[in-house]
PDB file of N, CA and C in Angstrom:
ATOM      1  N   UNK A   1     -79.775  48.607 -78.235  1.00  0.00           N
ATOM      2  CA  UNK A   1     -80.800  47.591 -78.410  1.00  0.00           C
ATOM      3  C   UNK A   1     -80.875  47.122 -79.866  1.00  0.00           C
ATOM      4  N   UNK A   2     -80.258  48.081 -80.639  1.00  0.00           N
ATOM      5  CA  UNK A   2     -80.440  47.819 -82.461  1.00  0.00           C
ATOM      6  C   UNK A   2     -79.573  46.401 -82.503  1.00  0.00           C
ATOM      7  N   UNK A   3     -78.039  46.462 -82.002  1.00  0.00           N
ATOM      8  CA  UNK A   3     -77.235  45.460 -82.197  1.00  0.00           C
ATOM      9  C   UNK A   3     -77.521  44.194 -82.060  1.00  0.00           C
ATOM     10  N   UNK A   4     -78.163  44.189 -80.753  1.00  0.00           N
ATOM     11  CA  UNK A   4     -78.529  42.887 -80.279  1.00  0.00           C
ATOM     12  C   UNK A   4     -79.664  41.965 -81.100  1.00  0.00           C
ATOM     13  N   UNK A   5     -80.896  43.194 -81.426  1.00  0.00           N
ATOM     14  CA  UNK A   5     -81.853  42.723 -82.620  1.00  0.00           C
ATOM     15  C   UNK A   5     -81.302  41.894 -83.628  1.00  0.00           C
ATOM     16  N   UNK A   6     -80.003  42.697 -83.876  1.00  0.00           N
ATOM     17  CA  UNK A   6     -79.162  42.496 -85.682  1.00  0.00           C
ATOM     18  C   UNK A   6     -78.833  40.824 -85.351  1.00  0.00           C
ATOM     19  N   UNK A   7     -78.114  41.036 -84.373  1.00  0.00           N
ATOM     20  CA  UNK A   7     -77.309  40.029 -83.728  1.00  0.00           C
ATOM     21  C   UNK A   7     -78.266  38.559 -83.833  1.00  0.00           C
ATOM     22  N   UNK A   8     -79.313  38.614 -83.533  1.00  0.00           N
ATOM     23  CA  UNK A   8     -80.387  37.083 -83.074  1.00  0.00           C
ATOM     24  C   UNK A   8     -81.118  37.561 -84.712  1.00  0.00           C
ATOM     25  N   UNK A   9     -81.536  38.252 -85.422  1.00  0.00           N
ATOM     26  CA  UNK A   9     -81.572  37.821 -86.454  1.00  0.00           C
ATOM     27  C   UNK A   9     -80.411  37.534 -87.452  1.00  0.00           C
ATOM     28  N   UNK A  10     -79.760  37.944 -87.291  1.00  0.00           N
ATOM     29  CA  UNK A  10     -78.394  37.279 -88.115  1.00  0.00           C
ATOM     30  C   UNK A  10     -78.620  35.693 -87.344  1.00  0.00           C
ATOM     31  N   UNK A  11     -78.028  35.296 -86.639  1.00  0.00           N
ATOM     32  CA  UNK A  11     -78.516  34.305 -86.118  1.00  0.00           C
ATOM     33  C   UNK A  11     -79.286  33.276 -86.242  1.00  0.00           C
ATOM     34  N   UNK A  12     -80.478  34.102 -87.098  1.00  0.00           N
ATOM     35  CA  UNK A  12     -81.760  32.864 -87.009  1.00  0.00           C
ATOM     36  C   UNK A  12     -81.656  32.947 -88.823  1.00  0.00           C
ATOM     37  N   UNK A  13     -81.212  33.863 -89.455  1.00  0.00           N
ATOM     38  CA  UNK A  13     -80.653  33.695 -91.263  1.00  0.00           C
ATOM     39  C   UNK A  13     -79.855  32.475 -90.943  1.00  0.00           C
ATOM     40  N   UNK A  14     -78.647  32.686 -89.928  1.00  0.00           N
ATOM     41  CA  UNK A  14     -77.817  31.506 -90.390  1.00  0.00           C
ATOM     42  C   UNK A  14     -78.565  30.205 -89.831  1.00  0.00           C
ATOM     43  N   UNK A  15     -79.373  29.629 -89.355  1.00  0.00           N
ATOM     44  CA  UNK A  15     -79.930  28.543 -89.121  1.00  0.00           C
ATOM     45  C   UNK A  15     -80.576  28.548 -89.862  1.00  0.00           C
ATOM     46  N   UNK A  16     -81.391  29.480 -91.125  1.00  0.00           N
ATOM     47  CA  UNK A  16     -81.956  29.200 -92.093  1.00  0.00           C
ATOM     48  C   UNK A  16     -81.521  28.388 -93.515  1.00  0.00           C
ATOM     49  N   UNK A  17     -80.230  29.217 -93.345  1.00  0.00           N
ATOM     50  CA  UNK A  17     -79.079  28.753 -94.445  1.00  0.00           C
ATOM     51  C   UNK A  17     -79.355  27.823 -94.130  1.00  0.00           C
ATOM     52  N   UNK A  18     -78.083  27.230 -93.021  1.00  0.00           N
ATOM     53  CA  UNK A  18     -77.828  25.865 -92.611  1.00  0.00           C
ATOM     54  C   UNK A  18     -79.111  24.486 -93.207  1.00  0.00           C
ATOM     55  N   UNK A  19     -80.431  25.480 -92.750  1.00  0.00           N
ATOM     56  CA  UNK A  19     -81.251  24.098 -92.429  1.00  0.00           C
ATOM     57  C   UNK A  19     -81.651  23.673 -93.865  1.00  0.00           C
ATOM     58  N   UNK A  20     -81.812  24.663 -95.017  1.00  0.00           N
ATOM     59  CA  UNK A  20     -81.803  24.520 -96.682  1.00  0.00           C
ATOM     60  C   UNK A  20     -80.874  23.888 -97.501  1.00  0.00           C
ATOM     61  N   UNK A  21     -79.304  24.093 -96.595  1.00  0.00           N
ATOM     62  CA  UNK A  21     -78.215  23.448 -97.318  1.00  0.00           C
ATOM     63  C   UNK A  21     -78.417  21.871 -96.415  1.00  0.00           C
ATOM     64  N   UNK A  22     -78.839  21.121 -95.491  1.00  0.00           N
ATOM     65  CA  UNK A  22     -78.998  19.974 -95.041  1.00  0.00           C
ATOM     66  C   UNK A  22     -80.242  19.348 -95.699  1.00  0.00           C
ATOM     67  N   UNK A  23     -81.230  19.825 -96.199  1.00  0.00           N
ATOM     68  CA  UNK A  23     -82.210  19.475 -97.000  1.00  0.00           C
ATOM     69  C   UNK A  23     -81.641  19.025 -98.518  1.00  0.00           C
ATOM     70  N   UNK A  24     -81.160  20.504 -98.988  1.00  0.00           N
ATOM     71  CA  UNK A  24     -80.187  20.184-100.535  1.00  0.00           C
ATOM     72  C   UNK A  24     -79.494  18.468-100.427  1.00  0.00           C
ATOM     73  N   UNK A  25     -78.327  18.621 -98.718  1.00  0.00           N
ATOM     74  CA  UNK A  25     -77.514  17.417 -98.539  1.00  0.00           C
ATOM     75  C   UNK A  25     -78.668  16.111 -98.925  1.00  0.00           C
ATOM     76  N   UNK A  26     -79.457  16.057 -97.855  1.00  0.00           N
ATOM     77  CA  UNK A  26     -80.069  14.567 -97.650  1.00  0.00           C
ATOM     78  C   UNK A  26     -81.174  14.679 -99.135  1.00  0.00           C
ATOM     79  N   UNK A  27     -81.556  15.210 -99.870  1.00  0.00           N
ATOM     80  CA  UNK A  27     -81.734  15.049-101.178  1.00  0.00           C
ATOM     81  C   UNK A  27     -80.927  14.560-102.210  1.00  0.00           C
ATOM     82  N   UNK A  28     -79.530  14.939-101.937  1.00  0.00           N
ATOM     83  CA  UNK A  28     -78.822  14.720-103.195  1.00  0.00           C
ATOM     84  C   UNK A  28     -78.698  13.326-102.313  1.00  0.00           C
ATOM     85  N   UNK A  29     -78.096  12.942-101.391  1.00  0.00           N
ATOM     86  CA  UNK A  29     -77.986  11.580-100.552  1.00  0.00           C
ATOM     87  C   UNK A  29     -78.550  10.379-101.390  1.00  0.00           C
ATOM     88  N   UNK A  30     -79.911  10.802-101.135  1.00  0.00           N
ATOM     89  CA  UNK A  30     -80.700   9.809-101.469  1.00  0.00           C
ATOM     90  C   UNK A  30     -80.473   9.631-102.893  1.00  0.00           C
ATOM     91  N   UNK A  31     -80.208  10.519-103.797  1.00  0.00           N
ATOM     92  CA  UNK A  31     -80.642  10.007-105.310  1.00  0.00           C
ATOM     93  C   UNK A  31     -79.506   9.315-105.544  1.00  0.00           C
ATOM     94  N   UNK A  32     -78.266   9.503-104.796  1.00  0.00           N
ATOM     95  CA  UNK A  32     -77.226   9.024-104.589  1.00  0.00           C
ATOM     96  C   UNK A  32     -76.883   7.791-104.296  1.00  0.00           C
ATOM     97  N   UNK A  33     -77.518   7.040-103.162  1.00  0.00           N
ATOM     98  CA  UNK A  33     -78.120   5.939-102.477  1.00  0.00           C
ATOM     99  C   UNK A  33     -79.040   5.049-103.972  1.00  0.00           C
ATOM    100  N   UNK A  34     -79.780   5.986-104.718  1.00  0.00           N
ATOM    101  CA  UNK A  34     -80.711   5.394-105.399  1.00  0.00           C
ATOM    102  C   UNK A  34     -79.683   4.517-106.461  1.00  0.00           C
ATOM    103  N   UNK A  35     -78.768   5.481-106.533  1.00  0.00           N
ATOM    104  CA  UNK A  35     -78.432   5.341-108.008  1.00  0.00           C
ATOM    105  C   UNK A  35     -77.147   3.881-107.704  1.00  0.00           C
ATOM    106  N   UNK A  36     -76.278   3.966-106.127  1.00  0.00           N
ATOM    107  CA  UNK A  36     -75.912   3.062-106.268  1.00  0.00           C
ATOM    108  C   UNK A  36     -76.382   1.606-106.163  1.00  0.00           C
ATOM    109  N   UNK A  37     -78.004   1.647-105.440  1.00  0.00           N
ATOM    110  CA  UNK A  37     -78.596   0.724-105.542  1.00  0.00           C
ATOM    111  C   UNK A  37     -78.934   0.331-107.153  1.00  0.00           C
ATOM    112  N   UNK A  38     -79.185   0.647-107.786  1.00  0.00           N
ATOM    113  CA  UNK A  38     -79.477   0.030-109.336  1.00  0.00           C
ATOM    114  C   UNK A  38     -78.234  -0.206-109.886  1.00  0.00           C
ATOM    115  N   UNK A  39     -76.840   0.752-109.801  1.00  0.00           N
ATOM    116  CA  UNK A  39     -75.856  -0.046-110.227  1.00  0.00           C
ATOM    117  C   UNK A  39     -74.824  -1.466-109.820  1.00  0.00           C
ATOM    118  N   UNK A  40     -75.452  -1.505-108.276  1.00  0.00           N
ATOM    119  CA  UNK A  40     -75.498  -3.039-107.587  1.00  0.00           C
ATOM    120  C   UNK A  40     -76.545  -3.950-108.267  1.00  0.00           C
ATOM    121  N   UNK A  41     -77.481  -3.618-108.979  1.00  0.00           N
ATOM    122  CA  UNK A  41     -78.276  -4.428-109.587  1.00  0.00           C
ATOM    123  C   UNK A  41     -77.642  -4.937-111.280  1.00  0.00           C
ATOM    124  N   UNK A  42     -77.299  -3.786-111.718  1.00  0.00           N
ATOM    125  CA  UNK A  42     -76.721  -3.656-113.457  1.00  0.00           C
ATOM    126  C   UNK A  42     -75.023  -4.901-112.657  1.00  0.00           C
ATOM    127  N   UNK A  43     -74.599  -4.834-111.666  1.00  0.00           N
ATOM    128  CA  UNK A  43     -73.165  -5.547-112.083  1.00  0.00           C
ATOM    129  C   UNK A  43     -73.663  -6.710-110.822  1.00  0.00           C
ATOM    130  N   UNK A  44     -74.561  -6.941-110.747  1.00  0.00           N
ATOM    131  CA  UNK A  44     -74.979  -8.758-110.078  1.00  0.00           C
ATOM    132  C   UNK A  44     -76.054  -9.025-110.917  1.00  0.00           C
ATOM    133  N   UNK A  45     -76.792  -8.565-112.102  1.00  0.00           N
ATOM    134  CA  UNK A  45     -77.063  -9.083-113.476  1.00  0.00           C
ATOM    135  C   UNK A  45     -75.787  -9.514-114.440  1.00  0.00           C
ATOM    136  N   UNK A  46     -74.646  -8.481-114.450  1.00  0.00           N
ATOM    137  CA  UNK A  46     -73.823  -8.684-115.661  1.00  0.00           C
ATOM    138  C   UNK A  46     -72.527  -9.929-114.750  1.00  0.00           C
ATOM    139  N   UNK A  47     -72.712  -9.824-113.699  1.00  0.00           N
ATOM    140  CA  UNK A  47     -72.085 -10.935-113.127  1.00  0.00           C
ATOM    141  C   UNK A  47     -72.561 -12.657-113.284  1.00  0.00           C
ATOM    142  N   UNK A  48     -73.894 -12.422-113.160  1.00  0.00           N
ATOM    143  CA  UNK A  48     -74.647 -13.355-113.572  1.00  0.00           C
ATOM    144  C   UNK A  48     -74.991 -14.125-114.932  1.00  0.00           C
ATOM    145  N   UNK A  49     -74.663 -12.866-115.908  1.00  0.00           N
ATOM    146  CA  UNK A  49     -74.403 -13.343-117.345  1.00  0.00           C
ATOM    147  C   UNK A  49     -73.109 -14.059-117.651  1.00  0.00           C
ATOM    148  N   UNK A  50     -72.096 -13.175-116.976  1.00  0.00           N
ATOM    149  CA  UNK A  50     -70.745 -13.886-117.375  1.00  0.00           C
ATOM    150  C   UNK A  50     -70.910 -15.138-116.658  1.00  0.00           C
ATOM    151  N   UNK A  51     -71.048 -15.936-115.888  1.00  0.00           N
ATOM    152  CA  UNK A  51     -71.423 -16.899-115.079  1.00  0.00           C
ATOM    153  C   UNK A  51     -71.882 -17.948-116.127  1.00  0.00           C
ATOM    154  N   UNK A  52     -72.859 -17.165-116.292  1.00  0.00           N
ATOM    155  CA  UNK A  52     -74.294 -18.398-117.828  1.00  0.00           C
ATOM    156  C   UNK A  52     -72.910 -18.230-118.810  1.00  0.00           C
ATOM    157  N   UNK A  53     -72.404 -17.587-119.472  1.00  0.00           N
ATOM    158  CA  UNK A  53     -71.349 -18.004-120.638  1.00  0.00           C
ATOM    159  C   UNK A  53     -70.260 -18.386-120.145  1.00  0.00           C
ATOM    160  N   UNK A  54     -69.756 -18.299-118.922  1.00  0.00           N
ATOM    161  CA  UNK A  54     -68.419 -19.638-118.111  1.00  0.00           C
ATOM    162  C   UNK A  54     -68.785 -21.175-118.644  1.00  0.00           C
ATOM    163  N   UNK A  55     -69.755 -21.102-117.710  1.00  0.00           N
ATOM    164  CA  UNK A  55     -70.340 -22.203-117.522  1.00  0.00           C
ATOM    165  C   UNK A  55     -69.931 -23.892-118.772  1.00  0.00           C
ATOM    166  N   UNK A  56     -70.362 -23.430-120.246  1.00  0.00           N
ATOM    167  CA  UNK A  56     -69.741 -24.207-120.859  1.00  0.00           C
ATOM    168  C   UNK A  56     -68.323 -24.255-121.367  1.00  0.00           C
ATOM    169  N   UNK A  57     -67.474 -22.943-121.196  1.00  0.00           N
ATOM    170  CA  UNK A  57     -66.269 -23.456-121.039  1.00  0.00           C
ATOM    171  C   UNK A  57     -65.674 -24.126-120.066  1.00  0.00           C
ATOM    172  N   UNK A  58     -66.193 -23.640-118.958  1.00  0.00           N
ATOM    173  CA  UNK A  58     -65.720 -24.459-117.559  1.00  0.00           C
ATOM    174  C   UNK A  58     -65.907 -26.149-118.062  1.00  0.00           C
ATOM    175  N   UNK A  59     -67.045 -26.466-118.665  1.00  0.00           N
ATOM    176  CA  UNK A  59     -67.651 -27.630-118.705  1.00  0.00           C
ATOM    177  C   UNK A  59     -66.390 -29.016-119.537  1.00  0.00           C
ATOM    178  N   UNK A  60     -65.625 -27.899-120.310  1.00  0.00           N
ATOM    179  CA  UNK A  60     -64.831 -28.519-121.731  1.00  0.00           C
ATOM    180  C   UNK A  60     -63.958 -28.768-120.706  1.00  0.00           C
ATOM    181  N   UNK A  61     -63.357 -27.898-119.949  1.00  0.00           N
ATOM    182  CA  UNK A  61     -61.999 -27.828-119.511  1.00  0.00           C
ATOM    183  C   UNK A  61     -60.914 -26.877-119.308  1.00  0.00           C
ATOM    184  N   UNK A  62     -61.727 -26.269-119.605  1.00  0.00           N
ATOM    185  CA  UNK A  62     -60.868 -24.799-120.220  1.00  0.00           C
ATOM    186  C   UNK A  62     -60.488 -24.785-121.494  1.00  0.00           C
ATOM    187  N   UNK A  63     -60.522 -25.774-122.326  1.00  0.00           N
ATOM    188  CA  UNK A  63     -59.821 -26.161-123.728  1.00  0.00           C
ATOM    189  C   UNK A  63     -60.968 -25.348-124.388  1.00  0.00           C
ATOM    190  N   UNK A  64     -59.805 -23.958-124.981  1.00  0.00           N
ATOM    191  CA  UNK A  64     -60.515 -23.341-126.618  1.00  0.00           C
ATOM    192  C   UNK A  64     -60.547 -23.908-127.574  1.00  0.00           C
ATOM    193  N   UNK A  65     -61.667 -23.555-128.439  1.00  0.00           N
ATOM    194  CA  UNK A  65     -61.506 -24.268-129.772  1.00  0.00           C
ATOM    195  C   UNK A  65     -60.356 -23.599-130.668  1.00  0.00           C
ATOM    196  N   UNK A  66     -59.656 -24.545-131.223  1.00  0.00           N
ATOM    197  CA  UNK A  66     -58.828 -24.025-132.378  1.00  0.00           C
ATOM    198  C   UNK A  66     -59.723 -23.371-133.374  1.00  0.00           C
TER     199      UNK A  66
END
């Protein structure tokens, strides 16, 4: 009867593990998620800048100044 005890609590440790390391997962996820959301923001701002300084070369022609 000892084994079987051992057995379903071993058992219910490893669903403990498990359920702490899926918490750890969908935590790091998200900051993860967070972080590529703001760096979609930092490069469709810096996209948007290069755009505003095209703009008057486009306007010339492409022609640099000597």
């Amino acid at each position: 009867m000892l084994w079987p005890m051992i057995a379903i609590a071993l058992g219910f440790l490893g669903l403990a593990v498990l359920g702490v390391l899926a918490v750890r997962v969908f935590v790091e996820v998200r900051r993860l998620a967070r972080q590529v959301g703001q760096t979609s923001e930092r490069i469709q701002r810096a996209a948007e800048d290069l755009e505003r300084a095209a703009t008057p070369l486009a306007a010339r022609g492409g022609r640099a100044k000597a």
